[in-house]
Protein backbone atom coordinates (compact mmCIF):
# COMPACT_ATOMS: atom_id res chain seq x y z
CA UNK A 1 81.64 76.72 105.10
CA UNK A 2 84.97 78.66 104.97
CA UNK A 3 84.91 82.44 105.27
CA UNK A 4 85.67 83.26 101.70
CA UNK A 5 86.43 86.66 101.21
CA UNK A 6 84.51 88.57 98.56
CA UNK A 7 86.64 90.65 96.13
CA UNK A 8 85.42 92.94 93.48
CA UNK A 9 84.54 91.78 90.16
CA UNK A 10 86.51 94.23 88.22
CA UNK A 11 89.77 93.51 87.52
CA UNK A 12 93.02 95.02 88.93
CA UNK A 13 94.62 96.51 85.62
CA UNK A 14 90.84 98.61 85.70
CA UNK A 15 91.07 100.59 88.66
CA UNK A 16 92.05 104.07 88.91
CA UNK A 17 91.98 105.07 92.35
CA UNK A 18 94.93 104.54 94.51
CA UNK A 19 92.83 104.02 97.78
CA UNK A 20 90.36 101.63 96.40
CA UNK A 21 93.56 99.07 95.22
CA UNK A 22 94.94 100.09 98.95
CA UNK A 23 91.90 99.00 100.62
CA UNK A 24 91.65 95.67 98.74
CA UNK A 25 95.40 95.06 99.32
CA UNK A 26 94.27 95.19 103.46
CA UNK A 27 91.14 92.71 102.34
CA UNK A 28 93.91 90.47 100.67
CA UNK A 29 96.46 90.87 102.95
CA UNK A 30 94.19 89.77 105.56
CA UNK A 31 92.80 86.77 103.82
CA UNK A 32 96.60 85.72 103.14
CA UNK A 33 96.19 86.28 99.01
CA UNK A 34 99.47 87.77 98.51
CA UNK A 35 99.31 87.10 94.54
CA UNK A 36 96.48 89.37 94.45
CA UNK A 37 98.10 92.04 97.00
CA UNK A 38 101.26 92.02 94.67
CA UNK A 39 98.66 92.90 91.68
CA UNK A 40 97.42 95.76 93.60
CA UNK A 41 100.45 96.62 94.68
CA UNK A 42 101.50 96.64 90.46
CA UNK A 43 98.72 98.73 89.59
CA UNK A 44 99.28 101.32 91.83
CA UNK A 45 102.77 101.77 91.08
CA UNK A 46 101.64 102.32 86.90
CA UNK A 47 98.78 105.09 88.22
CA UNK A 48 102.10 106.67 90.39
CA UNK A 49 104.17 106.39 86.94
CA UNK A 50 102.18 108.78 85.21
CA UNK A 51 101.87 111.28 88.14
CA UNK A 52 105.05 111.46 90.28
CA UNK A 53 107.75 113.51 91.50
CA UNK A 54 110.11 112.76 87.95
CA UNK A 55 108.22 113.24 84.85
CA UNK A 56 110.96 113.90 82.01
CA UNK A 57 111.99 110.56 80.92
CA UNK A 58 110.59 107.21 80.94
CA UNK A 59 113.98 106.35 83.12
CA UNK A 60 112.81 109.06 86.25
CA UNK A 61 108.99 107.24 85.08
CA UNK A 62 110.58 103.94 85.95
CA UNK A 63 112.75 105.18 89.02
CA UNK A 64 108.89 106.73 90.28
CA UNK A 65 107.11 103.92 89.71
CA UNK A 66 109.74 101.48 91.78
CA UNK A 67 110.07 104.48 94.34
CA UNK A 68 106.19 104.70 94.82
CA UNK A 69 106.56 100.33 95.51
CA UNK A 70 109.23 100.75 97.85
CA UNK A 71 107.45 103.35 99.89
CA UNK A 72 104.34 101.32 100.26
CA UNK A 73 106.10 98.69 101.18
CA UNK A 74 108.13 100.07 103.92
CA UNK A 75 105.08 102.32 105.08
CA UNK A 76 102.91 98.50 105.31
CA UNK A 77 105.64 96.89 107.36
CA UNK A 78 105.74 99.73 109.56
CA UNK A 79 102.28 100.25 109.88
CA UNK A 80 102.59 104.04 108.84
CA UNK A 81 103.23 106.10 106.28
CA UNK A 82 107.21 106.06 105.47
CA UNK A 83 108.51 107.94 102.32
CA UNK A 84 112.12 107.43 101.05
CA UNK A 85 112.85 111.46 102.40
CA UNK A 86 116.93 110.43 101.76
CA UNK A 87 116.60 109.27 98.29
CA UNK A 88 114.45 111.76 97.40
CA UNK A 89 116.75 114.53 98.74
CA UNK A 90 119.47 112.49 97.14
CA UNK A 91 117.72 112.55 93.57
CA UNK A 92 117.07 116.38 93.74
CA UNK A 93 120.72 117.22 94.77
CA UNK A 94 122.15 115.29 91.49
CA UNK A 95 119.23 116.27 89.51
CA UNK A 96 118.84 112.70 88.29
CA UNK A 97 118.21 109.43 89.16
CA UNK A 98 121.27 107.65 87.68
CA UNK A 99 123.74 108.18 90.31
CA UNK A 100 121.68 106.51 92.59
CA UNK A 101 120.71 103.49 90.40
CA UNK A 102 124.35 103.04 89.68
CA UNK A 103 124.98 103.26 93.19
CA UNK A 104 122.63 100.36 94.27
CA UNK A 105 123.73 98.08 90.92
CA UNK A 106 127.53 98.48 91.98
CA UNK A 107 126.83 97.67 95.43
CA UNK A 108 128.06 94.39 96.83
CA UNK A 109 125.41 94.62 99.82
CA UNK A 110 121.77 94.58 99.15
CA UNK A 111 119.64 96.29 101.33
CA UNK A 112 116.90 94.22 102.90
CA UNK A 113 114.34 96.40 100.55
CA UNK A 114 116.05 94.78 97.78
CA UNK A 115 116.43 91.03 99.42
CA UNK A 116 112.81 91.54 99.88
CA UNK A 117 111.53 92.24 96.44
CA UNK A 118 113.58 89.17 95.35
CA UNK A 119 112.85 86.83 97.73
CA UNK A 120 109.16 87.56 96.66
CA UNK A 121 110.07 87.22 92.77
CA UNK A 122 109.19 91.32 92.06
CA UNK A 123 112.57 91.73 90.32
CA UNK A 124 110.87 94.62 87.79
CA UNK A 125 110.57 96.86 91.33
CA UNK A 126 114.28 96.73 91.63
CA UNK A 127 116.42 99.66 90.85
CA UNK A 128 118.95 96.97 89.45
CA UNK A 129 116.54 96.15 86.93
CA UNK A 130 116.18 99.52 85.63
CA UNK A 131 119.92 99.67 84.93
CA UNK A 132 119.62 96.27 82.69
CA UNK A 133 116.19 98.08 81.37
CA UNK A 134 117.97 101.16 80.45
CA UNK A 135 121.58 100.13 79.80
CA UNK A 136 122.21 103.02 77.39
CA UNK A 137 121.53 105.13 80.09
CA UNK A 138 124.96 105.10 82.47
CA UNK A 139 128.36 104.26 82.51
CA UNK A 140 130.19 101.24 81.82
CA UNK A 141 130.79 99.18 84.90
CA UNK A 142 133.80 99.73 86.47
CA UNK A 143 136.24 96.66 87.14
């Protein structure tokens, strides 16, 4: 018999607490279920939506919630906590989130963050996808 693991019965979209969906993305991790560690993953990126660092549009909610994903996901490959300290220092010197965002859209290189998210078909936890979310939101595109 094959050492099935044994995941809650509740579902994702149900839980509240940020360390219970980070100790079941370890369990699925380990058990190679990455469709269920990308749910987690989700979930706890809506509960940091509603609580983070930006709270005054649903742009800066956005901008959190794909912050909060990128920081878990650099802090699990590195095995340690990470947090985006530059972009975060960058946001509070402009006092917005748009210069960055058109930044990273205008770019011609994509950082491996980004090449990441895509390879793995998370477009929504790109920063480019908040400027097509929120086109009203910055400048045209230069030529």
């Amino acid at each position: 018999m094959t050492n099935v693991p044994k995941f809650p019965k509740k579902a994702i979209s149900e839980y509240e607490s940020d360390a219970e969906l980070a100790e079941i993305m370890k369990h699925a991790k380990r058990h190679g279920l990455m469709d269920y560690w990308w749910e987690c993953l989700h979930r706890r990126c809506e509960l940091k939506r509603a609580d983070g660092k930006l709270d005054k549009t649903e742009l800066e909610r956005a901008f959190n919630e794909i912050m909060h994903a990128y920081e878990l996901l650099k802090s699990d490959t590195a095995g340690r906590k990470l947090p985006a300290t530059r972009i975060w220092q960058k946001v509070a010197k402009d006092q917005s989130v748009k210069p960055i965002l058109e930044k990273w859209a205008l770019s011609k290189t994509k950082e491996d963050g980004f090449k990441f998210l895509i390879a793995n078909e998370q477009y929504e936890l790109t920063g480019e996808y908040l400027v097509l979310q929120f086109p009203n939101e910055f400048s045209p595109s230069r030529p």
